[in-house]
Structure formats: C-alpha cells, structure tokens
PDB file of N, CA and C in Angstrom:
ATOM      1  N   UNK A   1      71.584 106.318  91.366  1.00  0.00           N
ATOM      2  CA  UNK A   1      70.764 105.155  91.584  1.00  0.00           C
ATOM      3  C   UNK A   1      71.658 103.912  91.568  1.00  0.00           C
ATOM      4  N   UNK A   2      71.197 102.779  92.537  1.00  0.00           N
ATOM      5  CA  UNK A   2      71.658 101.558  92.432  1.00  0.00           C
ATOM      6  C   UNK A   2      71.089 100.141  92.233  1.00  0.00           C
ATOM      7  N   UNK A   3      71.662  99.445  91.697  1.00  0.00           N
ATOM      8  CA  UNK A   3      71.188  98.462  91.343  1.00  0.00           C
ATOM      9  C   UNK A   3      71.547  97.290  92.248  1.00  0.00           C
ATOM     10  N   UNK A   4      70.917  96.479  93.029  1.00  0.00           N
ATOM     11  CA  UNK A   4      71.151  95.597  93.929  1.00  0.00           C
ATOM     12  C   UNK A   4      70.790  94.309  92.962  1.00  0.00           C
ATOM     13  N   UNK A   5      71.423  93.479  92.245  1.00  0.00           N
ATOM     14  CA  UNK A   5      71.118  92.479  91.376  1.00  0.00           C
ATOM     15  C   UNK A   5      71.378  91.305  91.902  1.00  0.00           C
ATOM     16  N   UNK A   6      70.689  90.346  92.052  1.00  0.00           N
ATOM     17  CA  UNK A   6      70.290  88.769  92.642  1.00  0.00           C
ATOM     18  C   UNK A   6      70.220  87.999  91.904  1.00  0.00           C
ATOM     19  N   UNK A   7      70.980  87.334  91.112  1.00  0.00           N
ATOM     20  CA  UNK A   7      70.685  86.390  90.351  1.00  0.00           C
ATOM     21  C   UNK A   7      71.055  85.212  90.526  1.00  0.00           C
ATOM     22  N   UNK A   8      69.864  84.255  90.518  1.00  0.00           N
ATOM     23  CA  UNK A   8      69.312  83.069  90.741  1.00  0.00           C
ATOM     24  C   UNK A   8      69.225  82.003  90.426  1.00  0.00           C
ATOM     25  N   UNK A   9      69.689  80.935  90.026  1.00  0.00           N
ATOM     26  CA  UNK A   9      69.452  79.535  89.115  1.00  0.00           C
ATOM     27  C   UNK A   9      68.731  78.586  90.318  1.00  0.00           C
ATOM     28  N   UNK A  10      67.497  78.202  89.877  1.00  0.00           N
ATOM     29  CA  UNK A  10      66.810  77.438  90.916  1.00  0.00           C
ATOM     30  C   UNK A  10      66.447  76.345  90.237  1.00  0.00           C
ATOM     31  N   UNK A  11      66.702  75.044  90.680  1.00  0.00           N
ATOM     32  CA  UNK A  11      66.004  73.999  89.856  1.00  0.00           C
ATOM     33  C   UNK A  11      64.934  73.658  89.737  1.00  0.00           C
ATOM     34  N   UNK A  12      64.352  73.434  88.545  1.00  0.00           N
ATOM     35  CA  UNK A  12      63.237  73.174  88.183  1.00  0.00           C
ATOM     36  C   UNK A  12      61.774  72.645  88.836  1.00  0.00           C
ATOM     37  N   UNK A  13      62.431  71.235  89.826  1.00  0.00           N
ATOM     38  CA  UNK A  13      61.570  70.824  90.551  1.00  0.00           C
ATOM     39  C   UNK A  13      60.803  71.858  91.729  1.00  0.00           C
ATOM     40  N   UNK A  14      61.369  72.718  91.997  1.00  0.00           N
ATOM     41  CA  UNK A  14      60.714  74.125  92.891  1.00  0.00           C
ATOM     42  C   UNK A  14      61.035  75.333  92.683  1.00  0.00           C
ATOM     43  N   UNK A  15      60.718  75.580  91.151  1.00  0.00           N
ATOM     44  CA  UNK A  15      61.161  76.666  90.092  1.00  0.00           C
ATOM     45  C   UNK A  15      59.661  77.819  90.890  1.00  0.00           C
ATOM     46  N   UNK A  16      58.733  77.065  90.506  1.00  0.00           N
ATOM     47  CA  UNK A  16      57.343  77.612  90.798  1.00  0.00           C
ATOM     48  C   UNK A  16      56.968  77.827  92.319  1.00  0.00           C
ATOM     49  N   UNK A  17      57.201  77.443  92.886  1.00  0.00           N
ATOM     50  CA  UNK A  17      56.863  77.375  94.384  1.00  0.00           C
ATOM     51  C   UNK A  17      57.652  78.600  94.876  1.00  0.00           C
ATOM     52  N   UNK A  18      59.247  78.490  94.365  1.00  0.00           N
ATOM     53  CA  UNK A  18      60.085  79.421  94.845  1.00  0.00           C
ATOM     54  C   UNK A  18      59.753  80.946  94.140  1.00  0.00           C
ATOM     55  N   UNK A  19      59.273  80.806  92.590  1.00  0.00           N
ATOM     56  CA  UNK A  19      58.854  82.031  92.306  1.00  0.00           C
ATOM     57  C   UNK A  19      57.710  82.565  93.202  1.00  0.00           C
ATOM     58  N   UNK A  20      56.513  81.892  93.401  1.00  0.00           N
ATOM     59  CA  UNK A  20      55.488  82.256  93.790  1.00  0.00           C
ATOM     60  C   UNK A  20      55.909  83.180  95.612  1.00  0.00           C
ATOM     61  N   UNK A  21      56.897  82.317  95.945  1.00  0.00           N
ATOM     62  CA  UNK A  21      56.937  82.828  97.432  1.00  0.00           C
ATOM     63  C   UNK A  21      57.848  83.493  97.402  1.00  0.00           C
ATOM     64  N   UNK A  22      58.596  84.162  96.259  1.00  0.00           N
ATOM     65  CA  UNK A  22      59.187  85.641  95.968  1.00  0.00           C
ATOM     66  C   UNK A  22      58.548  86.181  96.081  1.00  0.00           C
ATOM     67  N   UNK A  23      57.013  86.626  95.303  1.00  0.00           N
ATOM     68  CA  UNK A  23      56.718  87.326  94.330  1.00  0.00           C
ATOM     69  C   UNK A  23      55.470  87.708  95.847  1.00  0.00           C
ATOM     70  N   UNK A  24      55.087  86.911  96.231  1.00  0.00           N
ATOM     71  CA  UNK A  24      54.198  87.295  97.434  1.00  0.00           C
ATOM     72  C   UNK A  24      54.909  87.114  99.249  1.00  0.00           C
ATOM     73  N   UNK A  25      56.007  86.095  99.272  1.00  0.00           N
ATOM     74  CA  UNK A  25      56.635  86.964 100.809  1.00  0.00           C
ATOM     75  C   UNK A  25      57.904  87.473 100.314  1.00  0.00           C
ATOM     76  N   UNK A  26      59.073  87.412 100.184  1.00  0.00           N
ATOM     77  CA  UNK A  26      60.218  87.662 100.112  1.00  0.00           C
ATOM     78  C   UNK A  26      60.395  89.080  99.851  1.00  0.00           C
ATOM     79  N   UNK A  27      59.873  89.078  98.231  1.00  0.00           N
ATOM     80  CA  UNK A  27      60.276  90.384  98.016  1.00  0.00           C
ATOM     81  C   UNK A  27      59.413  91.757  98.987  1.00  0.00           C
ATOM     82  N   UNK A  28      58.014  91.259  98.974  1.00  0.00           N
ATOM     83  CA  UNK A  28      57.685  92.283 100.165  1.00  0.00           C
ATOM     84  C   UNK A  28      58.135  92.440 101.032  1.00  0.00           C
ATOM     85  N   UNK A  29      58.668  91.342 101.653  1.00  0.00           N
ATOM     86  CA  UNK A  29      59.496  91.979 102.950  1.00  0.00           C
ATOM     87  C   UNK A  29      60.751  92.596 102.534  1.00  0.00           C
ATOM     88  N   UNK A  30      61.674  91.938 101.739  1.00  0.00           N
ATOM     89  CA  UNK A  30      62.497  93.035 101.112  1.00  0.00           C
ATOM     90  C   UNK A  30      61.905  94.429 100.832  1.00  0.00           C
ATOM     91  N   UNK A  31      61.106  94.550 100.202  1.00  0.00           N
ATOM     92  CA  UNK A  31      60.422  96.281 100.208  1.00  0.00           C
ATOM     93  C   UNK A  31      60.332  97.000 100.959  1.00  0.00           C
ATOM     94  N   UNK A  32      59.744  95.753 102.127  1.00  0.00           N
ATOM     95  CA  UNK A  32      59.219  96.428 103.222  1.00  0.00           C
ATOM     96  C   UNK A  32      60.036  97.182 103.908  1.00  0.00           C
ATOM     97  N   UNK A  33      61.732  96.660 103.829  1.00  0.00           N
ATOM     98  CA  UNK A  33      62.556  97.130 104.635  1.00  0.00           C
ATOM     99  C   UNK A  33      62.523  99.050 104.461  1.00  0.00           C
ATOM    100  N   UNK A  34      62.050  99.395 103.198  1.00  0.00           N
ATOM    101  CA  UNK A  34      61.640 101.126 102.772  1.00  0.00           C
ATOM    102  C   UNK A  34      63.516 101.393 101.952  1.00  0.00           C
ATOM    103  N   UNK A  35      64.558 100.447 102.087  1.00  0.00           N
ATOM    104  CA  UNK A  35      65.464 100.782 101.358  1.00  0.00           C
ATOM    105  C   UNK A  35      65.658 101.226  99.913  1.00  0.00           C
ATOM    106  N   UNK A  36      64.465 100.469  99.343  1.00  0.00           N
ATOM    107  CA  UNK A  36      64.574 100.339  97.998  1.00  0.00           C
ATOM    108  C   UNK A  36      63.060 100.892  96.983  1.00  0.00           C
ATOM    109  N   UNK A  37      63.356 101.715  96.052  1.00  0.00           N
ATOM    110  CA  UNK A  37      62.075 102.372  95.421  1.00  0.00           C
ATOM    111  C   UNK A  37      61.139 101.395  94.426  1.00  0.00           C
ATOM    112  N   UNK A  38      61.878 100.111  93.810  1.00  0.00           N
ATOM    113  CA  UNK A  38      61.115  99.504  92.887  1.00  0.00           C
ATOM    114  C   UNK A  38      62.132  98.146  92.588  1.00  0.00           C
ATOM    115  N   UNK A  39      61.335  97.100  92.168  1.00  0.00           N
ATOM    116  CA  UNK A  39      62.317  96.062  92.006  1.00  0.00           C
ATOM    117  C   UNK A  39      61.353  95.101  90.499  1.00  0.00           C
ATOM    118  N   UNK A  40      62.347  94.411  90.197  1.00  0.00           N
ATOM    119  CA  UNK A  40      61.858  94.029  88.596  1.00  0.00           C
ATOM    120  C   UNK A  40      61.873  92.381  88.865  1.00  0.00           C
ATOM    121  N   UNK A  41      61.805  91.554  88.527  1.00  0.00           N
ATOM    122  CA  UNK A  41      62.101  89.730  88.556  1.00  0.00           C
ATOM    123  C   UNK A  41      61.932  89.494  87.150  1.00  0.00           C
ATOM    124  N   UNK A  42      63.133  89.329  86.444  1.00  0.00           N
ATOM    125  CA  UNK A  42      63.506  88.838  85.228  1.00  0.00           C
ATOM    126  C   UNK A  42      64.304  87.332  84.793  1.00  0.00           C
ATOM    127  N   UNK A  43      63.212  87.148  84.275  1.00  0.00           N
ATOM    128  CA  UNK A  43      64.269  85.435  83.597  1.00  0.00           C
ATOM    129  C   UNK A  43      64.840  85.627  82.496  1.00  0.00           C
ATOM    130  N   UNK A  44      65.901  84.940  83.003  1.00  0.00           N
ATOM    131  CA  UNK A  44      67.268  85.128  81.736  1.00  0.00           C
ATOM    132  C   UNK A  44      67.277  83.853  80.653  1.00  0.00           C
ATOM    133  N   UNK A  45      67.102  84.864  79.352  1.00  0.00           N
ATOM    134  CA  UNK A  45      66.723  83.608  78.461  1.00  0.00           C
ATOM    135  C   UNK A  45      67.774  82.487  77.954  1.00  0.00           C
ATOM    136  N   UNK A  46      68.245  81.874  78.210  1.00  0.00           N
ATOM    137  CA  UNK A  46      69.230  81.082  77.944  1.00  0.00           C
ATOM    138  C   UNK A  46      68.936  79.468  78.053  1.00  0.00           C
ATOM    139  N   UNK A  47      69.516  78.598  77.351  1.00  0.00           N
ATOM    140  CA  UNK A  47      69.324  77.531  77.464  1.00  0.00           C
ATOM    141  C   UNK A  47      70.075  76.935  78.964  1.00  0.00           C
ATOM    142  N   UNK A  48      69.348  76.285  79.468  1.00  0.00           N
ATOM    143  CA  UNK A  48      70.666  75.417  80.760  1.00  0.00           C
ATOM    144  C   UNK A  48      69.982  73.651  80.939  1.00  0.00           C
ATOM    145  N   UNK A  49      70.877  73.178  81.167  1.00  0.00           N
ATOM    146  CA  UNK A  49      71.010  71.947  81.467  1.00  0.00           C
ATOM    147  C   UNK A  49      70.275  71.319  82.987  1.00  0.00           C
ATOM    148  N   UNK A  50      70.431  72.236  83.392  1.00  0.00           N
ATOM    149  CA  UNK A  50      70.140  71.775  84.932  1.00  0.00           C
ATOM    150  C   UNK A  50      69.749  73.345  85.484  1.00  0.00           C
ATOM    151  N   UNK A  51      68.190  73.688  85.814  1.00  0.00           N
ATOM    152  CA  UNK A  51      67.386  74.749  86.735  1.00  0.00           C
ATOM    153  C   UNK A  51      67.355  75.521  85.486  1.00  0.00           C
ATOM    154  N   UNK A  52      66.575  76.756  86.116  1.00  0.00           N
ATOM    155  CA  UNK A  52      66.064  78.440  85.587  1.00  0.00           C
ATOM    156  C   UNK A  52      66.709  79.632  85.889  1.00  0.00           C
ATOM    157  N   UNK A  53      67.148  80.238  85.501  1.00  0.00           N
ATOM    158  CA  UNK A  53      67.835  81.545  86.041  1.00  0.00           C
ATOM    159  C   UNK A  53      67.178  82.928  85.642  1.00  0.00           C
ATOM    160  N   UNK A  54      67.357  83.289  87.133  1.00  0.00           N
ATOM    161  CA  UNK A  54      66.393  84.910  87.156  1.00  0.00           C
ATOM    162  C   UNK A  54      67.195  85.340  87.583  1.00  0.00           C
ATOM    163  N   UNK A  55      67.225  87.141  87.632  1.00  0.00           N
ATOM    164  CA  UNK A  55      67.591  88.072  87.839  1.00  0.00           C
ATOM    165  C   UNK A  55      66.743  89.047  88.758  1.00  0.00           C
ATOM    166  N   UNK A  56      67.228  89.248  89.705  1.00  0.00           N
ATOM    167  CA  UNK A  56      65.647  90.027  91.144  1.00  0.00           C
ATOM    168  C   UNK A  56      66.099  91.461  91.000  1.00  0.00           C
ATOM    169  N   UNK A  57      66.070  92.484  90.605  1.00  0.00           N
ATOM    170  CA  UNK A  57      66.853  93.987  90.405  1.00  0.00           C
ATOM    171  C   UNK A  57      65.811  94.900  91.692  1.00  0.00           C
ATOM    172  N   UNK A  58      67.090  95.223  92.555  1.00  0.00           N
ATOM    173  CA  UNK A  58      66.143  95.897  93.501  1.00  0.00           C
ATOM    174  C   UNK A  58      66.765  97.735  93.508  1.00  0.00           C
ATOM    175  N   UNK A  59      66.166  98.517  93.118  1.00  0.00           N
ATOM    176  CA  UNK A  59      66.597  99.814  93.006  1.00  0.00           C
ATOM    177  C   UNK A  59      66.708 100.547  94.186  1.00  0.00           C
ATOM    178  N   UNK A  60      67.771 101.274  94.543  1.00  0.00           N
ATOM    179  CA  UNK A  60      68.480 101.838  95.791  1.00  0.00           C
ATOM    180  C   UNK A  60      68.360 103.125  95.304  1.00  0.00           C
ATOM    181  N   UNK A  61      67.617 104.249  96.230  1.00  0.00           N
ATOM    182  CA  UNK A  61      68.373 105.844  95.199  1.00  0.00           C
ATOM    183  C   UNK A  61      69.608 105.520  95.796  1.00  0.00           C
ATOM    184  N   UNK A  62      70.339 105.503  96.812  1.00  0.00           N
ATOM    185  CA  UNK A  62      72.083 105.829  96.697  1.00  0.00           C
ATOM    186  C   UNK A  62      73.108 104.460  97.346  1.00  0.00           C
ATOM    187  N   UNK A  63      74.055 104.620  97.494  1.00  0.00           N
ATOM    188  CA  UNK A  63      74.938 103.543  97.868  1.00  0.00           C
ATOM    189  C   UNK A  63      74.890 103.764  99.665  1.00  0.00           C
ATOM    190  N   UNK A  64      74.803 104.883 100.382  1.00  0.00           N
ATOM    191  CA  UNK A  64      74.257 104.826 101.781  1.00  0.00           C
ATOM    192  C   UNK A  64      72.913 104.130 102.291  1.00  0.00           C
ATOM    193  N   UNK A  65      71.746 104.111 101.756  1.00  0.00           N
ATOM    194  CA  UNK A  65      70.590 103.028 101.265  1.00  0.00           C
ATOM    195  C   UNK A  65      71.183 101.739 101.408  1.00  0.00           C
ATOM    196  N   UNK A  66      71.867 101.529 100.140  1.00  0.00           N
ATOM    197  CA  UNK A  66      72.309  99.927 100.005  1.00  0.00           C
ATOM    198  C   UNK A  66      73.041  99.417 100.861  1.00  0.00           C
ATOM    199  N   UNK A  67      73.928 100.176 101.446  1.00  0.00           N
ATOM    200  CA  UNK A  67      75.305  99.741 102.366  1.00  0.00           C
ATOM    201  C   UNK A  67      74.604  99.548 103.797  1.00  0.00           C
ATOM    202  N   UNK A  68      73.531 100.734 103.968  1.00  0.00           N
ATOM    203  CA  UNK A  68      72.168 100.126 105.376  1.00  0.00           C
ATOM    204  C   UNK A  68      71.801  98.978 105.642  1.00  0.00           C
ATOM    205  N   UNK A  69      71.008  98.950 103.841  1.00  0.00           N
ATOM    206  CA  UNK A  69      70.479  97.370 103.681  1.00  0.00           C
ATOM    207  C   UNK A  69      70.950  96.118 103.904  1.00  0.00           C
ATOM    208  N   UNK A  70      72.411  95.828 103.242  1.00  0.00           N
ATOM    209  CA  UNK A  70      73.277  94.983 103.641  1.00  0.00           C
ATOM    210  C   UNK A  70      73.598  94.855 105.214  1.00  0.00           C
ATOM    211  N   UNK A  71      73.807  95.733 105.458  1.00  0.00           N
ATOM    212  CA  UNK A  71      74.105  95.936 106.932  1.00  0.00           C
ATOM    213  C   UNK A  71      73.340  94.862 107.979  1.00  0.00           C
ATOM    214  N   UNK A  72      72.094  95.877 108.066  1.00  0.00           N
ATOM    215  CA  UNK A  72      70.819  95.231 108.469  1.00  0.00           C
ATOM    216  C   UNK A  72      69.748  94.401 108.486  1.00  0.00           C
ATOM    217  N   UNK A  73      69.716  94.001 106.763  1.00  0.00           N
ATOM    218  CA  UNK A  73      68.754  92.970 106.658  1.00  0.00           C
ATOM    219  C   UNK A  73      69.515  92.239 105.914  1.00  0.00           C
ATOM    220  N   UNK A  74      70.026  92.014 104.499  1.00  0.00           N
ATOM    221  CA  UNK A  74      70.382  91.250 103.757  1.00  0.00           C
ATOM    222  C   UNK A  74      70.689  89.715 104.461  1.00  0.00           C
ATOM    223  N   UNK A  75      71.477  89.565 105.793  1.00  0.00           N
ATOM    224  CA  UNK A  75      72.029  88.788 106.237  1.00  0.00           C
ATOM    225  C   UNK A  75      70.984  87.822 106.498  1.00  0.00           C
ATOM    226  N   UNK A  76      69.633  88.079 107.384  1.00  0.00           N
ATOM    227  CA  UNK A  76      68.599  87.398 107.480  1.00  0.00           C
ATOM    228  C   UNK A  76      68.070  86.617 106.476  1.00  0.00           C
ATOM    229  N   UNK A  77      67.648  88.079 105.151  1.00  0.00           N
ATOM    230  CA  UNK A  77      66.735  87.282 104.394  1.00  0.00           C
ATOM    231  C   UNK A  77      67.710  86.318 103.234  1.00  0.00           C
ATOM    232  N   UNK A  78      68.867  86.446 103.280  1.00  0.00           N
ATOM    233  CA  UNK A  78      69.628  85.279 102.791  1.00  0.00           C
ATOM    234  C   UNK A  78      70.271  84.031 103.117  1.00  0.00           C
ATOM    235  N   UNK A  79      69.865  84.263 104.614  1.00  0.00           N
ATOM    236  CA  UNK A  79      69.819  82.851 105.594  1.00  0.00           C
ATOM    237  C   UNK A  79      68.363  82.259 105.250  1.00  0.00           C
ATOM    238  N   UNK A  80      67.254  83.266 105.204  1.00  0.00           N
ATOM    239  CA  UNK A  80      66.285  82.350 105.165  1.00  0.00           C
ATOM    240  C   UNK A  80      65.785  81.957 103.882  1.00  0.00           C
ATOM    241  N   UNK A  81      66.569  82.737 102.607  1.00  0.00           N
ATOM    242  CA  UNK A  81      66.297  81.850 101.519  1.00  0.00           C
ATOM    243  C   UNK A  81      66.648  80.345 101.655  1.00  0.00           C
ATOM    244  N   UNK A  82      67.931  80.635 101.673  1.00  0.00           N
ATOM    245  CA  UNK A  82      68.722  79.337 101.941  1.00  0.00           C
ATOM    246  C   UNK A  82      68.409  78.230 102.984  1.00  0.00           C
ATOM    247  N   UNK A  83      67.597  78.513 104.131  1.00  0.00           N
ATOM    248  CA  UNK A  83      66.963  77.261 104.862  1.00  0.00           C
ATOM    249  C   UNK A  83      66.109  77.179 104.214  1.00  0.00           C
ATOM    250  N   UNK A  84      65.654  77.946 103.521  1.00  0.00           N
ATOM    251  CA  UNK A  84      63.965  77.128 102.788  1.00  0.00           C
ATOM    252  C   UNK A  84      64.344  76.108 101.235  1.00  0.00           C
ATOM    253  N   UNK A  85      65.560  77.156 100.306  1.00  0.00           N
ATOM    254  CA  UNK A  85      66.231  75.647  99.267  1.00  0.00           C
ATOM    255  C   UNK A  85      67.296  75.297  99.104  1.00  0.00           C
ATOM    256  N   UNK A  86      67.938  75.759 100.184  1.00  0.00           N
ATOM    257  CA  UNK A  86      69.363  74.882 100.302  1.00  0.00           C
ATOM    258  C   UNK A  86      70.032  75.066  99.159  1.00  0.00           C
ATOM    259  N   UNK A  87      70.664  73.479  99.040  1.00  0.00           N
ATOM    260  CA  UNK A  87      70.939  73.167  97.484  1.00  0.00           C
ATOM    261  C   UNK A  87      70.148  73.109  96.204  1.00  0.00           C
ATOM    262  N   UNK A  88      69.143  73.685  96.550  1.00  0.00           N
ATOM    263  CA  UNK A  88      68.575  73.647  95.155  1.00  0.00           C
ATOM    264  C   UNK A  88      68.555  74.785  94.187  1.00  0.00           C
ATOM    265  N   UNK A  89      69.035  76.011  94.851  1.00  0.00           N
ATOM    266  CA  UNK A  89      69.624  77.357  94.477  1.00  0.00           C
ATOM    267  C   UNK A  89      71.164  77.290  94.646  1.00  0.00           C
ATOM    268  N   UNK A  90      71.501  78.205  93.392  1.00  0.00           N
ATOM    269  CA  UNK A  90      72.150  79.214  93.484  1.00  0.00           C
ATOM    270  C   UNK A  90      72.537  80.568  93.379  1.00  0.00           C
ATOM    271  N   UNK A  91      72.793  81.490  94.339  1.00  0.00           N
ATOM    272  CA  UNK A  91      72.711  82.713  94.123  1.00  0.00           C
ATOM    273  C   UNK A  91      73.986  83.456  93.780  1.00  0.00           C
ATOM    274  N   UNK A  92      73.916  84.540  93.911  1.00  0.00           N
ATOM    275  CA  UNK A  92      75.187  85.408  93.401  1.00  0.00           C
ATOM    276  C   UNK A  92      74.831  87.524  93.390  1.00  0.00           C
ATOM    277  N   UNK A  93      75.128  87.862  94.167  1.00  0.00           N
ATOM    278  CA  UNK A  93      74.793  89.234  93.976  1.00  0.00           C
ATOM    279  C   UNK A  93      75.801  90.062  93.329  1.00  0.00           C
ATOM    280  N   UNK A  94      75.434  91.070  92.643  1.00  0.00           N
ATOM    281  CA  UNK A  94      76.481  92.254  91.932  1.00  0.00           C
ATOM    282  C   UNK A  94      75.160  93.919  92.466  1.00  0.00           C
ATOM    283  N   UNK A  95      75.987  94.591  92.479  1.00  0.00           N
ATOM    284  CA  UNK A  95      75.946  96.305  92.811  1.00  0.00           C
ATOM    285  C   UNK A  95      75.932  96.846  91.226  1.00  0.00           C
ATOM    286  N   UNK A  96      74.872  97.827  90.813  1.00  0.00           N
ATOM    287  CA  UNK A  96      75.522  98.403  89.578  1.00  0.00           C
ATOM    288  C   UNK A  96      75.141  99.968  89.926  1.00  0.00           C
ATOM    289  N   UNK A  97      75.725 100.475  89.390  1.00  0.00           N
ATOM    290  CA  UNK A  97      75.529 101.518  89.347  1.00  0.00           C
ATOM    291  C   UNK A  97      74.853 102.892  88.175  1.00  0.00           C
ATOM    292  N   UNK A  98      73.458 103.083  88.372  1.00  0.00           N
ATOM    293  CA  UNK A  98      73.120 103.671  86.830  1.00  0.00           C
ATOM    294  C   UNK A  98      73.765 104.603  86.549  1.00  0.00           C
ATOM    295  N   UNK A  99      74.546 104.795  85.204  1.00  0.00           N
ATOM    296  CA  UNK A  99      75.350 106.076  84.563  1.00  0.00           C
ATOM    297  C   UNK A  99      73.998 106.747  83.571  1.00  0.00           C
TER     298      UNK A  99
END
C-alpha cells in the first residue's frame, strides 16, 4: 500500500471555503480518477503564525496505481488548485510506503 500525502498550509482568510471545496469537488474528482481506495483530511495540530495546515492521505494499493496517477491526472488537478489560491497555499507532496 501507498500513501500519496498532500500537505497543505492555507491561510486562514479561505481556510473554510478551501476545505469545503475539497471535501465536496476536489477530492471526488481525485477518487473519481478509481486510482485510489480511501483518503483521510487531517489537520495538523500545531501552533503557526500565519494559515492552517492539513494533511490529504490518499491510499494507492501499489506504486504502478500511483506512478498512473501522477502521470495522468495529478498535473491538472494541481494546476487547478493553484488557479483557484495561488498564493494563499502552500503545498508539498511525499509517497510513503505502508511497512
């Protein structure tokens, strides 16, 4: 199994807006793509100065799955995060792998 991890610092002023239009378009269409079996949206508890930081965990059964995904969609739906908040995100992805 793999772990496709997204983690997020979004500022505050469209903390909510941006969750909400995860949670009902984004990640469905991420789903939709059929790459991935289950995905989690976790906020990371920490103090920060400036925005919120989440964690989006999207589960891959294998690294042929994920390496598809990237392939094929990732590129889109991370252009179109980014025209919708620009600078008001930042993202960062990591791969894990469950032992």
């Amino acid at each position: 199994m793999i772990i496709y991890n997204v983690t997020i610092n979004i500022e505050n002023d469209v903390r909510e807006e941006w969750l909400n239009w995860m949670k009902t378009v984004h990640i469905p269409e991420v789903m939709a793509t059929g790459y991935f079996l289950e995905y989690k949206i976790c906020k990371v508890l920490i103090d920060e100065e400036q925005g919120t930081t989440y964690s989006i965990q999207y589960t891959a059964a294998n690294m042929d799955d994920m390496k598809e995904y990237q392939t094929n969609h990732s590129p889109r739906f991370q252009k179109e995060t980014a025209a919708r908040y620009g600078s008001k995100m930042v993202a960062f992805r990591t791969l894990l792998e469950v032992v």
